[in-house]
N, C-alpha and C. Protein backbone atom coordinates (compact mmCIF):
# COMPACT_ATOMS: atom_id res chain seq x y z
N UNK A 1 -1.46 3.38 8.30
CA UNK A 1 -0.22 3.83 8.88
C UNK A 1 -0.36 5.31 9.29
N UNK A 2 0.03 5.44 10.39
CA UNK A 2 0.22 6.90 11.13
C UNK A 2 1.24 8.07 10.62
N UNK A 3 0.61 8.79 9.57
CA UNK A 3 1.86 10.07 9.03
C UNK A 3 2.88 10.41 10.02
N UNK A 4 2.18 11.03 11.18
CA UNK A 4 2.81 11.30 12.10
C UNK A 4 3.73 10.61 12.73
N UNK A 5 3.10 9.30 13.12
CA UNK A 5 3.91 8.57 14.04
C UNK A 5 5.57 8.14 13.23
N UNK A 6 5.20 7.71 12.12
CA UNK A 6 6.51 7.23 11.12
C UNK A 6 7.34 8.71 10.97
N UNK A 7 6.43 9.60 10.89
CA UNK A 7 7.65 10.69 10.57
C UNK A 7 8.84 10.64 11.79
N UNK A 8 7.88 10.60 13.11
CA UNK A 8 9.07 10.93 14.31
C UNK A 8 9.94 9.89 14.12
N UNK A 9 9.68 8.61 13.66
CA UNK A 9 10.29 7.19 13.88
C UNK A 9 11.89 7.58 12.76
N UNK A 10 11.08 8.19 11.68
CA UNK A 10 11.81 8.82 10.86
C UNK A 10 12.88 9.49 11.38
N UNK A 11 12.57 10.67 12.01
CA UNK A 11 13.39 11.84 12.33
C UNK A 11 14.98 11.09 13.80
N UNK A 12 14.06 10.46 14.65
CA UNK A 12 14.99 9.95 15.47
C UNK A 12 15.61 8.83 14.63
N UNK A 13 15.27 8.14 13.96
CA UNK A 13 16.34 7.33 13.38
C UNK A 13 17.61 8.05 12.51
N UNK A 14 17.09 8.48 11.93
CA UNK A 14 18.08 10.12 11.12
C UNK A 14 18.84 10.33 12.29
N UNK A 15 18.72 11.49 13.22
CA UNK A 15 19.31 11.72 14.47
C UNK A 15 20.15 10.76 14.87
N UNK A 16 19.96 9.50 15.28
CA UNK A 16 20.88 8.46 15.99
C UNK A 16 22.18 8.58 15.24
N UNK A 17 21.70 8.87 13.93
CA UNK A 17 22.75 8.69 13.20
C UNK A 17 23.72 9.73 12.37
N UNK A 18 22.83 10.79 13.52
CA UNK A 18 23.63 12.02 12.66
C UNK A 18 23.83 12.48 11.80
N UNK A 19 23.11 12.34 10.69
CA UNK A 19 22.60 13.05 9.47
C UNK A 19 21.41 14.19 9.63
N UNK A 20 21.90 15.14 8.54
CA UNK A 20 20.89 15.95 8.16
C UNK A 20 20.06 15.25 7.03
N UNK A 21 18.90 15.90 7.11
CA UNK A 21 17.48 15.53 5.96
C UNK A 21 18.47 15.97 4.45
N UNK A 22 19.66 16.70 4.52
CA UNK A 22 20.08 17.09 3.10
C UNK A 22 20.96 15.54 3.02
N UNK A 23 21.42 14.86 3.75
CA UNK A 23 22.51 13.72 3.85
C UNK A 23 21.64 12.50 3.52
N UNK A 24 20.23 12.79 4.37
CA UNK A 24 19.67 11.70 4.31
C UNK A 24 19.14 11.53 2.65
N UNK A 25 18.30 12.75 2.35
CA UNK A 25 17.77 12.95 0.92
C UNK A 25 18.81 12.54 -0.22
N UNK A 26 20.03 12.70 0.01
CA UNK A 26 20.95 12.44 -0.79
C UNK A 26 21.12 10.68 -0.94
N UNK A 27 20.83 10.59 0.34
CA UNK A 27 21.50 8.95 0.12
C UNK A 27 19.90 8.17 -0.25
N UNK A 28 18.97 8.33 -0.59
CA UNK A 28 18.06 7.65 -1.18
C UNK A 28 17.65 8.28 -2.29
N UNK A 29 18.48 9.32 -2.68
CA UNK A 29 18.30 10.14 -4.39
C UNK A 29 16.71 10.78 -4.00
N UNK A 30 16.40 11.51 -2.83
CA UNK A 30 15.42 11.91 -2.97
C UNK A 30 15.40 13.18 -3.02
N UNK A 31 14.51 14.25 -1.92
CA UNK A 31 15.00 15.51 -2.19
C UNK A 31 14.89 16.31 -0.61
N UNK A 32 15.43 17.01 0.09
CA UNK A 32 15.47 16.95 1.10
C UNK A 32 13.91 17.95 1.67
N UNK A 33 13.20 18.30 0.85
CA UNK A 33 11.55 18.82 1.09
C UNK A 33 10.93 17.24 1.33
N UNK A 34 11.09 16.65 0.66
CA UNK A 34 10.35 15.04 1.19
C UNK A 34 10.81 14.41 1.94
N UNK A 35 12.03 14.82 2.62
CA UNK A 35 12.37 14.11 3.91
C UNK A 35 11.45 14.47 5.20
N UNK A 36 11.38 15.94 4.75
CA UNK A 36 10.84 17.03 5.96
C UNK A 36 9.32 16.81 6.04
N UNK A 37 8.83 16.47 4.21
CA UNK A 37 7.26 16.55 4.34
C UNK A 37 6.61 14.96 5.36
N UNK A 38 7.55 13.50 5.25
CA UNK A 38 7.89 12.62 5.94
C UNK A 38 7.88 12.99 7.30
N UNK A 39 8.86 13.67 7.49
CA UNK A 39 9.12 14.22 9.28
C UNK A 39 7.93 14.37 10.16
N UNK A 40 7.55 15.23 9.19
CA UNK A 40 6.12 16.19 9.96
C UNK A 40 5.12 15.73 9.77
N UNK A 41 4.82 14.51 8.58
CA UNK A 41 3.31 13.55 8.80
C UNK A 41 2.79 14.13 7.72
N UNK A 42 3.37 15.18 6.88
CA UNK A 42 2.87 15.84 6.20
C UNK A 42 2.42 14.90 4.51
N UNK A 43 3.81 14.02 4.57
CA UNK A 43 2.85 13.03 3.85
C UNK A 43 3.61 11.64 4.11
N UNK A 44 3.34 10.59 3.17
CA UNK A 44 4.15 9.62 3.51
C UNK A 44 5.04 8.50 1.95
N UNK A 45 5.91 8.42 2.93
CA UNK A 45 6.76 7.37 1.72
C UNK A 45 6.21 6.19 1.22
N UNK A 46 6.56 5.99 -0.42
CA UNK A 46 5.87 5.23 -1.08
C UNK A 46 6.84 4.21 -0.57
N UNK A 47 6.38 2.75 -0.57
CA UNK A 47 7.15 1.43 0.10
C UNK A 47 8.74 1.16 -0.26
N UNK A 48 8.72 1.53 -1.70
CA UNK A 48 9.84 1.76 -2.59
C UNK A 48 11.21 2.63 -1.24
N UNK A 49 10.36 4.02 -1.42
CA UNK A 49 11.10 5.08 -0.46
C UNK A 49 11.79 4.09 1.05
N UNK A 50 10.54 3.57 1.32
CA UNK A 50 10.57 3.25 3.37
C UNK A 50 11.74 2.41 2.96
N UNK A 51 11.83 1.49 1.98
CA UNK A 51 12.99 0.46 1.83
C UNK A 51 14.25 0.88 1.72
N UNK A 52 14.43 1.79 1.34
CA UNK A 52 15.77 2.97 0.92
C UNK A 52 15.69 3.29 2.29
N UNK A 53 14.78 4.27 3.00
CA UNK A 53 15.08 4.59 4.08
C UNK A 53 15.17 3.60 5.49
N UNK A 54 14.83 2.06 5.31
CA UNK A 54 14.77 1.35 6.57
C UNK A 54 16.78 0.88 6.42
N UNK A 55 17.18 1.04 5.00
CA UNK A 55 18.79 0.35 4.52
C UNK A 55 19.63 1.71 4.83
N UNK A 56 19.45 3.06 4.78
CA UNK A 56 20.36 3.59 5.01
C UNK A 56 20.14 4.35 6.36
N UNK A 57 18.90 4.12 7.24
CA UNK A 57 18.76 4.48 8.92
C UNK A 57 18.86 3.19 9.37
N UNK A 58 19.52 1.86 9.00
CA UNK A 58 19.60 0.49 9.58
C UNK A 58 18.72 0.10 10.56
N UNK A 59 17.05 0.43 10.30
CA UNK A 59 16.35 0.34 10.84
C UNK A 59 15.58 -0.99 9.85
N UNK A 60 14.47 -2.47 10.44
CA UNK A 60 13.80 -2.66 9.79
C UNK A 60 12.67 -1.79 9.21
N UNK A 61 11.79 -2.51 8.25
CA UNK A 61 10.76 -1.62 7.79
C UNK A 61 10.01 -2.04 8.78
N UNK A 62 9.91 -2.75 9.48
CA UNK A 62 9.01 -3.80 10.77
C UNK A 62 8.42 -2.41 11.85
N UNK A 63 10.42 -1.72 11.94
CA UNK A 63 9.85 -0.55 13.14
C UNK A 63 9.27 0.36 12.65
N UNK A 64 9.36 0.70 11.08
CA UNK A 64 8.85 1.78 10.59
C UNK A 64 6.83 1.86 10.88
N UNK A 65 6.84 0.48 9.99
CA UNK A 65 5.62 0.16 9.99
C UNK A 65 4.42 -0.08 11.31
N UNK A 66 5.19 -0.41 12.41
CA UNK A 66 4.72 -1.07 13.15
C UNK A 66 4.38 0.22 14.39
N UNK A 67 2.97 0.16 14.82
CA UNK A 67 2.60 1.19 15.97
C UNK A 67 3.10 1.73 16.72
C-alpha cells in the first residue's frame, strides 16, 4: 500500500466532509499528529485505524486500499 497515495485519499475524504484532523482524531479516539502523520505518507494506519476511518469518512476500505 502507497503511504502517500492513502494519505491524500485520506485528506480529501476528511475535506468532503469538512472536518478538521482535530474532529477527525477525535472521532476515532486517535490523536490528531496521526491523522497528519497519515496525511503526508508519513506513516500508515493499522487496519483496526482504516476501519474507524473508512465508518466515520463514509468511505469503503475498498477506496482506501485500492490504487
Amino acid at each position: 500500500m502507497d503511504a502517500k497515495k492513502l494519505g491524500k485519499k485520506i485528506k480529501m475524504a476528511r475535506v468532503e466532509l469538512d472536518l478538521t484532523q482535530i474532529d477527525l482524531a477525535k472521532r476515532i479516539s486517535a490523536k490528531q499528529k496521526s491523522i497528519s502523520r497519515y496525511e503526508n505518507g508519513v506513516s500508515l494506519p493499522s487496519l483496526t485505524t482504516l476501519e474507524k476511518l473508512s465508518k466515520v469518512l463514509k468511505k469503503s476500505m475498498g477506496y482506501f486500499i485500492e490504487g
